[in-house]
Protein backbone atom coordinates (compact mmCIF):
# COMPACT_ATOMS: atom_id res chain seq x y z
CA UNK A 1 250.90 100.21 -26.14
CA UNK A 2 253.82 97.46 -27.36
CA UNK A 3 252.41 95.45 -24.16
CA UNK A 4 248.97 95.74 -24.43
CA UNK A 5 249.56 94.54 -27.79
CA UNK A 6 251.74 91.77 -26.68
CA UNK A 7 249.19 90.86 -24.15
CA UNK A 8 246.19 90.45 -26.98
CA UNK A 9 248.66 88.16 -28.95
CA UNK A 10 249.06 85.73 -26.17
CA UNK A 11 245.12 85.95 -25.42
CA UNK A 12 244.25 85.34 -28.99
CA UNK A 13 247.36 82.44 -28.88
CA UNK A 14 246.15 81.05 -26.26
CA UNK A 15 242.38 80.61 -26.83
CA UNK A 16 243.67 78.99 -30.52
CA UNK A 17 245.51 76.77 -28.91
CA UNK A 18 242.21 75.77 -26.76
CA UNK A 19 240.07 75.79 -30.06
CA UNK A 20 242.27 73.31 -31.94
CA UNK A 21 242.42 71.23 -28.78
CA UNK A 22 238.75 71.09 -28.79
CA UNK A 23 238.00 70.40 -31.83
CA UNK A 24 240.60 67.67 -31.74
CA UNK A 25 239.15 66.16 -28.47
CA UNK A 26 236.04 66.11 -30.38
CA UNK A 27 237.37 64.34 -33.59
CA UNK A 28 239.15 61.95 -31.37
CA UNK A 29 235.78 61.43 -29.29
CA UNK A 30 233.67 61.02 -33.14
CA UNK A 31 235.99 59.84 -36.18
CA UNK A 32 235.37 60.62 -39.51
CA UNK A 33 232.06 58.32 -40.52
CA UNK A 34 230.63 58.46 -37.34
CA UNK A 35 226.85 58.95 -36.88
CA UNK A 36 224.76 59.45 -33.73
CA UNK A 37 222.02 56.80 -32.93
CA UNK A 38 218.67 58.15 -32.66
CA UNK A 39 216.33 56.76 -29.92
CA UNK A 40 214.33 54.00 -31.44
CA UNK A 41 212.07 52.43 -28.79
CA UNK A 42 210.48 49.13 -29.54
CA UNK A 43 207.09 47.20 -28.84
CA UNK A 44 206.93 44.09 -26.84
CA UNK A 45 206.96 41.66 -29.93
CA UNK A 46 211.05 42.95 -30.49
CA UNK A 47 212.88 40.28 -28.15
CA UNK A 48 216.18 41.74 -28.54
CA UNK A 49 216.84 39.21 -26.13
CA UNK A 50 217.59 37.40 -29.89
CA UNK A 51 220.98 37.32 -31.35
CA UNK A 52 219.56 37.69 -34.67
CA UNK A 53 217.07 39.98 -33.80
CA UNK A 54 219.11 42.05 -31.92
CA UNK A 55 221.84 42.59 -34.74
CA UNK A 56 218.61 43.02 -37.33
CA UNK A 57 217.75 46.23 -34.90
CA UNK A 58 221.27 47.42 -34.34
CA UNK A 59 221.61 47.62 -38.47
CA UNK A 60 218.27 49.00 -38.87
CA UNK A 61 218.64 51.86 -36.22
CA UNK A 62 221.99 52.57 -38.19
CA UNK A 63 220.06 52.90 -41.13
CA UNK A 64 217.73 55.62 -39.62
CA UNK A 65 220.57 57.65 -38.34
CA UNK A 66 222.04 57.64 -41.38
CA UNK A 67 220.19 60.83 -42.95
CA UNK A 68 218.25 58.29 -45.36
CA UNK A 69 216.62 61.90 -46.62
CA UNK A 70 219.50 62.26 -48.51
CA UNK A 71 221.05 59.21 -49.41
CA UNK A 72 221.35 55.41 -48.94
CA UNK A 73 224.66 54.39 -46.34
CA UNK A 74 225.66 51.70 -48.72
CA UNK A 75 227.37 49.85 -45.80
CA UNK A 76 224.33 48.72 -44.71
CA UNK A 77 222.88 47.31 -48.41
CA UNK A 78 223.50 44.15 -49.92
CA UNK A 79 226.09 44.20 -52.61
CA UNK A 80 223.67 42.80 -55.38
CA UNK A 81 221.33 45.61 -55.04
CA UNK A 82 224.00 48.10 -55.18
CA UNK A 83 225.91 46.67 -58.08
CA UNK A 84 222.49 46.68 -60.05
CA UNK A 85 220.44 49.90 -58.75
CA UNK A 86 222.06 53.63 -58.26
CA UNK A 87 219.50 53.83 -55.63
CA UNK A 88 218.99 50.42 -53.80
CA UNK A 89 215.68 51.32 -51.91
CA UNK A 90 213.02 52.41 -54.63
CA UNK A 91 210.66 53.93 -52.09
CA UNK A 92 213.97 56.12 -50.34
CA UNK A 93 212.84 59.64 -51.68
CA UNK A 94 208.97 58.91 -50.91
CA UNK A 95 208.69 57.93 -47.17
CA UNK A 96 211.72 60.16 -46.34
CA UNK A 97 210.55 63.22 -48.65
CA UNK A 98 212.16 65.61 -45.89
CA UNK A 99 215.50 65.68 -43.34
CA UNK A 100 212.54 66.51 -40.98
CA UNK A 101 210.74 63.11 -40.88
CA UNK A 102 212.22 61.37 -38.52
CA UNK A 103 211.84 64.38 -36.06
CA UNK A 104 208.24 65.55 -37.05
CA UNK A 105 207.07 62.01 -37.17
CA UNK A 106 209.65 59.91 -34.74
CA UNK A 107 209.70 56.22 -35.84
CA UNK A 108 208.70 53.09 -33.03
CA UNK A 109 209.52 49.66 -33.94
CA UNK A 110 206.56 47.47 -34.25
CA UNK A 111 207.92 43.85 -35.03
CA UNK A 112 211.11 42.10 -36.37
CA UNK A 113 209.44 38.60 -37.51
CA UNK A 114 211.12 35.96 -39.82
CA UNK A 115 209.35 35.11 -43.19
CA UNK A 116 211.74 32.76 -44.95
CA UNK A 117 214.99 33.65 -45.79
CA UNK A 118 214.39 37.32 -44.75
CA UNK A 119 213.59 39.29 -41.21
CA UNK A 120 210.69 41.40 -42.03
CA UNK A 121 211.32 44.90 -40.20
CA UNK A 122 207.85 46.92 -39.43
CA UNK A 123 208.36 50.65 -38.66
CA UNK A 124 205.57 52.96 -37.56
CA UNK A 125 206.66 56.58 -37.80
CA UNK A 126 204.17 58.90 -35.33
CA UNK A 127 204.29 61.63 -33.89
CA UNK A 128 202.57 61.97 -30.13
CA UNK A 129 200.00 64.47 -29.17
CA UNK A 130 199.33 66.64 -32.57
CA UNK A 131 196.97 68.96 -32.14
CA UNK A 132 194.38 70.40 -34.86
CA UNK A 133 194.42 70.63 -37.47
CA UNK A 134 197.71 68.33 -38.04
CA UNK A 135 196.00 65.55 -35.90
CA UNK A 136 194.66 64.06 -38.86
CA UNK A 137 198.05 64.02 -40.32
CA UNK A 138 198.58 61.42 -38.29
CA UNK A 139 200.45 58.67 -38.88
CA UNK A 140 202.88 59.44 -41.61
CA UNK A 141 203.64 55.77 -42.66
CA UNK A 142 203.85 51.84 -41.56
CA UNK A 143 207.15 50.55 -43.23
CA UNK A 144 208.11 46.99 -44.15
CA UNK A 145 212.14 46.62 -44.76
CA UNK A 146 214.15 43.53 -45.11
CA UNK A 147 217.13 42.22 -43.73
CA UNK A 148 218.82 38.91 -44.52
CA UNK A 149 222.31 37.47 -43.42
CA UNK A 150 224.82 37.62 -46.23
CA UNK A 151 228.45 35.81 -46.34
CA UNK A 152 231.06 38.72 -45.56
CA UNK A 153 234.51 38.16 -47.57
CA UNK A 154 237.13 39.65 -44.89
CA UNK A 155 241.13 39.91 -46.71
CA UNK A 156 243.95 39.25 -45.27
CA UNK A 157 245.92 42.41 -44.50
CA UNK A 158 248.71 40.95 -43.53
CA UNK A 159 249.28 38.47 -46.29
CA UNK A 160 248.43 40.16 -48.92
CA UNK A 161 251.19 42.75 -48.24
CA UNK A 162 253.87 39.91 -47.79
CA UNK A 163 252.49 39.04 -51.53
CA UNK A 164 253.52 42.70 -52.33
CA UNK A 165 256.98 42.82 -50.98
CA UNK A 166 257.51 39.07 -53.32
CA UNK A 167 259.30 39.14 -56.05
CA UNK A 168 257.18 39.05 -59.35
CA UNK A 169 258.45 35.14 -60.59
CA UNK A 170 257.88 33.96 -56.81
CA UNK A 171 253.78 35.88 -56.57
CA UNK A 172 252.71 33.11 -59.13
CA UNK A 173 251.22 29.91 -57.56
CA UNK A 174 252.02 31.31 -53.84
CA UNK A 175 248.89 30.25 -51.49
CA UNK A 176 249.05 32.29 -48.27
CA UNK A 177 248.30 29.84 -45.11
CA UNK A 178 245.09 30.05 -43.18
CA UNK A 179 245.20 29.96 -39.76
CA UNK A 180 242.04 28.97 -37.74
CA UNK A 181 241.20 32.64 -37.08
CA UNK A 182 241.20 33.60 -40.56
CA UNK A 183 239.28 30.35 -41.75
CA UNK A 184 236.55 31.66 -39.13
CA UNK A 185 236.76 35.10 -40.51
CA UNK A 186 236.04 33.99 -43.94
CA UNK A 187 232.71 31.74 -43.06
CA UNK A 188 231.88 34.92 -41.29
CA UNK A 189 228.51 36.92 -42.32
CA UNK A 190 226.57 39.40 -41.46
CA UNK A 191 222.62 41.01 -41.37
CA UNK A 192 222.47 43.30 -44.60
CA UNK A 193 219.42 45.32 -45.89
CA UNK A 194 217.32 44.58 -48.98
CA UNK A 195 214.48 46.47 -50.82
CA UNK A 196 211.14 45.24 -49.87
CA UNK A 197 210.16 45.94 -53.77
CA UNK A 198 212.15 42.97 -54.86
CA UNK A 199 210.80 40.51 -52.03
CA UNK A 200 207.36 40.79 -52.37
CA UNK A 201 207.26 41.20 -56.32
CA UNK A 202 209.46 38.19 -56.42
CA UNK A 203 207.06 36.38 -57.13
CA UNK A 204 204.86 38.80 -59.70
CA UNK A 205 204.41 37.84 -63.54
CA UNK A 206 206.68 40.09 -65.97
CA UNK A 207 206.43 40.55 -69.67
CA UNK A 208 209.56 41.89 -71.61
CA UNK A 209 208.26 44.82 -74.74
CA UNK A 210 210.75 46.22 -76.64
CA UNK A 211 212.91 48.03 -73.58
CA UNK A 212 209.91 47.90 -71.22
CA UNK A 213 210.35 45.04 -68.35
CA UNK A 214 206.66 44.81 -67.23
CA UNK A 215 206.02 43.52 -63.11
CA UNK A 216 202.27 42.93 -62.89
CA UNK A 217 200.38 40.58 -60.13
CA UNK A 218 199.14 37.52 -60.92
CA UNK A 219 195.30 37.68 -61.45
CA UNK A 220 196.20 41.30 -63.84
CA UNK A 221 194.96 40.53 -67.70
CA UNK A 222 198.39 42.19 -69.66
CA UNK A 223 197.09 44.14 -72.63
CA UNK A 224 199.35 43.77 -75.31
CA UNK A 225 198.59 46.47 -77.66
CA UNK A 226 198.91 48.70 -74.63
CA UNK A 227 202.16 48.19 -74.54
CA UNK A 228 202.93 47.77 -78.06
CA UNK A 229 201.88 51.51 -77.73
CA UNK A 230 203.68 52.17 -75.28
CA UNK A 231 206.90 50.98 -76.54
CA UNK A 232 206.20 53.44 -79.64
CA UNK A 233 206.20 56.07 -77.69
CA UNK A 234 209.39 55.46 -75.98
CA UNK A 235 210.69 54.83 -79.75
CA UNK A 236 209.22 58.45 -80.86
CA UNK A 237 210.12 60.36 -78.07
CA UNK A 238 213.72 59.22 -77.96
CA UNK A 239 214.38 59.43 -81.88
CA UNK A 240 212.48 63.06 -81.85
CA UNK A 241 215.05 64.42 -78.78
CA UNK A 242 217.89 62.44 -79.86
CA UNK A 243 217.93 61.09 -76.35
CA UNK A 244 219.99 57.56 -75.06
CA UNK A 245 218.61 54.16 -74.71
CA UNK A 246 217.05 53.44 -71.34
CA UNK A 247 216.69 49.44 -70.97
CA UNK A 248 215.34 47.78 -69.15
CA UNK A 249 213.05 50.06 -67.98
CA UNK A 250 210.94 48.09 -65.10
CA UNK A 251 207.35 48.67 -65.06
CA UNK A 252 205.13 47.74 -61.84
CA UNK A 253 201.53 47.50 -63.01
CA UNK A 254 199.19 47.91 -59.94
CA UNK A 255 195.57 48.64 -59.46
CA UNK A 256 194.94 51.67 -56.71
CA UNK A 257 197.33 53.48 -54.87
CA UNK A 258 197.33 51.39 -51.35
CA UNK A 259 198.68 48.17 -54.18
CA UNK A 260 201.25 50.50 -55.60
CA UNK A 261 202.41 51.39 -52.05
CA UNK A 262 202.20 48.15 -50.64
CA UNK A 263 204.61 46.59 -53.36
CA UNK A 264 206.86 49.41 -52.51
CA UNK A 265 206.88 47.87 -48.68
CA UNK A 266 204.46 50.73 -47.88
CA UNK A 267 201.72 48.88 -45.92
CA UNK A 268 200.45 52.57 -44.74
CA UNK A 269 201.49 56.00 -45.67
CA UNK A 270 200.11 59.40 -45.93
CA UNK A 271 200.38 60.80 -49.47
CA UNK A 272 199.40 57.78 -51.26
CA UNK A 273 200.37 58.03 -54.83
CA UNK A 274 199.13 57.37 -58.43
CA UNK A 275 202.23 56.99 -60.16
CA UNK A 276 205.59 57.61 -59.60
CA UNK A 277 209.05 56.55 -61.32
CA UNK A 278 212.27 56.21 -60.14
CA UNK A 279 214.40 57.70 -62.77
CA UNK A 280 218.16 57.01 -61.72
CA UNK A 281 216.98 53.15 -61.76
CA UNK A 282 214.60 53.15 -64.55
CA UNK A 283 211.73 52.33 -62.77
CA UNK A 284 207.95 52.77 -63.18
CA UNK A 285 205.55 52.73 -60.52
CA UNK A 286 201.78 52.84 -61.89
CA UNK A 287 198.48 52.55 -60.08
CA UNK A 288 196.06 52.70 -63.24
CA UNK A 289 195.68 49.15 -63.82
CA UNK A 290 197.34 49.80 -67.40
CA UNK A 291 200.59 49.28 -69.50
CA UNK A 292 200.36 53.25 -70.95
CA UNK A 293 201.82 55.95 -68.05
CA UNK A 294 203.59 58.13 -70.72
CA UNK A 295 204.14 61.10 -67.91
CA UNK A 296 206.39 58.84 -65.68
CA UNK A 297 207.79 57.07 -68.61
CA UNK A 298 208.94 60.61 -70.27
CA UNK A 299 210.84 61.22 -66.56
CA UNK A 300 212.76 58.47 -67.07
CA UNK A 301 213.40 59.32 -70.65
CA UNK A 302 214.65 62.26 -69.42
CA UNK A 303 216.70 61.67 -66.44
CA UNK A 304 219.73 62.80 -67.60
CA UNK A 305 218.58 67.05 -67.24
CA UNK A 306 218.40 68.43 -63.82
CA UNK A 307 216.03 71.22 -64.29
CA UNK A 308 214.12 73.53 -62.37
CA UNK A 309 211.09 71.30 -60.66
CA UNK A 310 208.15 72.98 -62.76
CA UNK A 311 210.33 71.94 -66.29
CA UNK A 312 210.57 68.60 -64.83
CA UNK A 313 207.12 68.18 -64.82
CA UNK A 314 206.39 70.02 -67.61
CA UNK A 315 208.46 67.64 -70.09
CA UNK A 316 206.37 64.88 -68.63
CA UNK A 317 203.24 67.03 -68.51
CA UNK A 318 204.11 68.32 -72.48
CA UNK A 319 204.77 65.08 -73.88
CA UNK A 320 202.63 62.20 -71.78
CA UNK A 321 200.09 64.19 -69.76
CA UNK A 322 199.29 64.01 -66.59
CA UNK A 323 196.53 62.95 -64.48
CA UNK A 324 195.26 60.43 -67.44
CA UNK A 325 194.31 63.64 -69.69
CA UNK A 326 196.42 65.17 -72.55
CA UNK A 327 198.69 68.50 -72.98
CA UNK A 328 195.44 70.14 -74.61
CA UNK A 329 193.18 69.45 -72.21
CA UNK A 330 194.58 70.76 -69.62
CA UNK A 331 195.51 73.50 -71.43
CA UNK A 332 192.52 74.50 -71.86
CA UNK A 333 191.87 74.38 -68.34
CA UNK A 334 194.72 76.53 -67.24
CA UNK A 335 193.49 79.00 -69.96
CA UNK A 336 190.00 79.55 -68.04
CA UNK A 337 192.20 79.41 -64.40
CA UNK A 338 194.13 82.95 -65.90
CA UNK A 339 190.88 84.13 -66.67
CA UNK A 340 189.61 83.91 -64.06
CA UNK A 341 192.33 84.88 -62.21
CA UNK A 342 194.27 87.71 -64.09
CA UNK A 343 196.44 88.82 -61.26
CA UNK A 344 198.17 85.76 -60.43
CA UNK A 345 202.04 86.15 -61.98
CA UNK A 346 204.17 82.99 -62.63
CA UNK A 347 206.22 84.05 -59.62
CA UNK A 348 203.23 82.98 -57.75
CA UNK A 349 202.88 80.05 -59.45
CA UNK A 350 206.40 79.20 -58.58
CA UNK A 351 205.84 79.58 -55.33
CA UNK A 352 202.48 77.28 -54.48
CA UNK A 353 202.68 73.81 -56.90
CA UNK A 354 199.64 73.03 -55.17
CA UNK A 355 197.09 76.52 -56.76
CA UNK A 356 193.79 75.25 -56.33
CA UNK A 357 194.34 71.88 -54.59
CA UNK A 358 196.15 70.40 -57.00
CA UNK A 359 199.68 70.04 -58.71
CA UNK A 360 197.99 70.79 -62.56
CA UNK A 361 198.18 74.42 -62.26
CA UNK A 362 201.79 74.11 -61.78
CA UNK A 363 202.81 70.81 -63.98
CA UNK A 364 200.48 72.79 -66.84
CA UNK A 365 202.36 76.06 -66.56
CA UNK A 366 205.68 73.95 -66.92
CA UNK A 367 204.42 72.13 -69.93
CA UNK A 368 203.19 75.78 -72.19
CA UNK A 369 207.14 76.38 -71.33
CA UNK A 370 208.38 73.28 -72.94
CA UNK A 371 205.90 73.84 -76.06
CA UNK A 372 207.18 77.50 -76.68
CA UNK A 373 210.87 75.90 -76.49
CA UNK A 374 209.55 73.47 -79.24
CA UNK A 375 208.18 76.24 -81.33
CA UNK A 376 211.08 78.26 -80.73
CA UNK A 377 213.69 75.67 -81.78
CA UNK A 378 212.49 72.29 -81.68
CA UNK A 379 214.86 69.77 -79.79
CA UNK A 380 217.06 71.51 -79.43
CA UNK A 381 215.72 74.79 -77.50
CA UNK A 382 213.67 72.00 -75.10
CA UNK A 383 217.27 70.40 -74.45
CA UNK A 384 218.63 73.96 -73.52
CA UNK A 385 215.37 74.92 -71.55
CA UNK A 386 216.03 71.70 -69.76
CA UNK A 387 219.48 72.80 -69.04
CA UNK A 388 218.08 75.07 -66.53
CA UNK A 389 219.44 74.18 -63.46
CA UNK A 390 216.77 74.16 -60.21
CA UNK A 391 216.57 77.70 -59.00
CA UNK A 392 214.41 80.17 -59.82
CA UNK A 393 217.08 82.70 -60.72
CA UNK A 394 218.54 80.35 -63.10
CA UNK A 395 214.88 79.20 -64.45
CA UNK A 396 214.24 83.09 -65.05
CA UNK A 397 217.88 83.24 -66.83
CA UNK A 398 216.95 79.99 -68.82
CA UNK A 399 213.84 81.90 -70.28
CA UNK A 400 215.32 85.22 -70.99
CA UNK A 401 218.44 83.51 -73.27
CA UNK A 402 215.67 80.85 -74.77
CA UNK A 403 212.96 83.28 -75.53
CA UNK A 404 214.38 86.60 -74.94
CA UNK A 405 211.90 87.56 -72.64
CA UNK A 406 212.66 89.79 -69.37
CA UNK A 407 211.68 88.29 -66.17
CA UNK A 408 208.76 90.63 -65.75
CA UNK A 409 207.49 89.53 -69.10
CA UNK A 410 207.40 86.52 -68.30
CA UNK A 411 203.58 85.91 -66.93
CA UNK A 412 202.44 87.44 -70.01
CA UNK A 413 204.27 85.75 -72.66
CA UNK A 414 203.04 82.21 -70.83
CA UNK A 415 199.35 83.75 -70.87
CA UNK A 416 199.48 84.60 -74.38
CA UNK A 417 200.94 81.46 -75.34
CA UNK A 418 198.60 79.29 -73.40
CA UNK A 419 195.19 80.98 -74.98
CA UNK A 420 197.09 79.97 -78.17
CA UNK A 421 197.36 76.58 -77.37
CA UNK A 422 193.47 76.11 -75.61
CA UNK A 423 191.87 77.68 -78.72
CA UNK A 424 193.54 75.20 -81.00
């Protein structure tokens, strides 16, 4: 028995041993930061043949690989944009909406052209031989990204830590030598990314209201009053919810939702959009041809709560509407949808944001919650009912501590509550 023992110890040593090996053969072979390159074939217009061109590929195929789903890889941006946006490509979360993008829909490099100081980087992202009825989901997008060489500030390693080891009185008015190879170093520079948003709005009229920094196109009339209006509402909102200053907030004015995708470096893509903000930069993307988008605006107002997805909307829905039509109106429409459909629980609801073809079933829904928080305790219940957190566990425990309703009372307290607001 001892030796049968004995003889499982050295088999379980042993294959440790050859674990840890592995896995250290395998850190060795990828180091901490490294990424895997996907395949990104090209057209016959990318002569990588270039210098330029070629690096301009190499740093956009890094970018792709990087999981751009979830976040930017900095190392790749241009330190302006970073220093002045938390999320230095605007259109990120839209084009890559899903970690499965760039494997449902695998991108193919169309062009890398020059237009002035930039390269101009044209993406198609398709996916071969779909069948019915996702055939005509076909392409997902046509991308424009930009890439321009930047000066690259390398230190010297070596003489800053001889500065270290100097005495303090000696540090001041010490000049370290250059040596050829550093003064090369130093007038070095390299191909860094910038957001397409900021090239071709460059040249866009703005208008400064209040906190609002409007971006419009040239031939668009600014209404004033509009956003005189809309600045009020900012004013009210913030002063009613105690909530912080957001300034500048930019505002893109744009006519249909090809413009508002275009300016976003969007030339093509699937699920065009009305509106849309980007709330960690303060950003407002509108295609209503108007100064007034009090949903998005609200978002941004708002940024600071991470709650569940239907309260997100439903602040915005609540307070600024949604679809260009108020609170009550579509209250009263989701008061004839439970009519006429007086199974349906909020569970379901949960489950399918898009109930009859649309996303105002759901952004409604969220939107009677936020008024019962109001009615409950003012700004301060909202606040806490915003305080959520994003799962639907902790959205159920949310509403049971707010309104002290059970979970399975739920769908009837929001039924109740939403004749009551459609009959007013």
């Amino acid at each position: 028995m001892n030796c049968l023992l004995f003889l499982m110890q050295r088999v379980f040593l042993i294959v440790t041993v050859f674990l840890i090996s592995v896995c250290n053969l395998l850190a060795a072979e990828h180091p901490t930061g490294y990424v895997e390159l996907i395949d990104l074939p090209i057209t016959v217009r990318v002569d990588t043949t270039d210098a330029d061109i070629k690096a301009v590929y190499n740093l956009w195929r890094k970018f792709l690989s990087s999981r751009p789903d979830s976040a930017v890889d900095r190392s790749l941006w241009n330190k302006k944009e970073l220093k002045r946006y938390s999320e230095p490509y605007a259109a990120r979360s839209w084009i890559f909406n899903s970690q499965n993008i760039i494997k449902s829909f695998p991108p193919l490099l169309l062009s890398i052209e020059k237009e002035g100081k930039f390269y101009a980087i044209r993406t198609l992202y398709y996916s071969e031989g779909l069948e019915k009825p996702y055939k005509s989901s076909n392409p997902w997008a046509m991308q424009t990204m930009y890439a321009k060489k930047v000066k690259i500030k390398i230190k010297n390693e070596d003489e800053e830590k001889k500065i270290d080891t100097m005495p303090q009185g000696k540090r001041e008015g010490f000049v370290a030598p250059e040596p050829d190879s550093l003064r090369k170093k130093k007038d070095s520079a390299e191909y860094k990314l910038f957001d397409p948003l900021h090239v071709i709005t460059d040249s866009w009229r703005n208008r400064r209201m209040g906190p609002i920094d409007y971006h419009f196109p040239h031939d668009y009339f600014f209404d004033r009053g509009v956003g005189l209006r809309m600045t009020k509402f900012i004013k009210s909102v913030r002063k009613k919810y105690d909530l912080p200053k957001v300034s500048p907030i930019e505002f893109y004015i744009t006519r249909n939702q090809d413009e508002i995708a275009a300016a976003l470096g969007l030339d093509f893509i699937l699920g065009p959009s009305a509106g849309r903000s980007n709330t960690p930069n303060a950003q407002v993307f509108s295609s209503l041809a108007s100064e007034w988008y009090p949903h998005e605006i609200t978002h941004v107002l708002f940024r600071d709560f991470k709650p569940h997805f239907i309260l997100n909307e439903g602040i915005a829905t609540y307070l600024g509407g949604s679809m260009n039509r108020s609170f009550d109106s579509l209250a009263a429409d989701l008061d004839q949808f439970f009519d006429s459909n007086d199974t349906i629980s909020f569970q379901q609801i949960l489950d399918s944001p898009y109930l009859e073809g649309s996303t105002a079933i759901y952004y409604t829904v969220g939107a009677v919650l936020c008024k019962m928080a109001y009615q409950e305790g003012r700004a301060e219940k909202v606040k806490e009912l915003l305080s959520s957190g994003v799962s639907n566990d902790e959205l159920y425990a949310t509403i049971e501590r707010v309104f002290r309703i059970n979970k399975q009372d739920v769908t009837a307290a929001i039924r109740q509550k939403t004749k009551e607001y459609a009959d007013r």
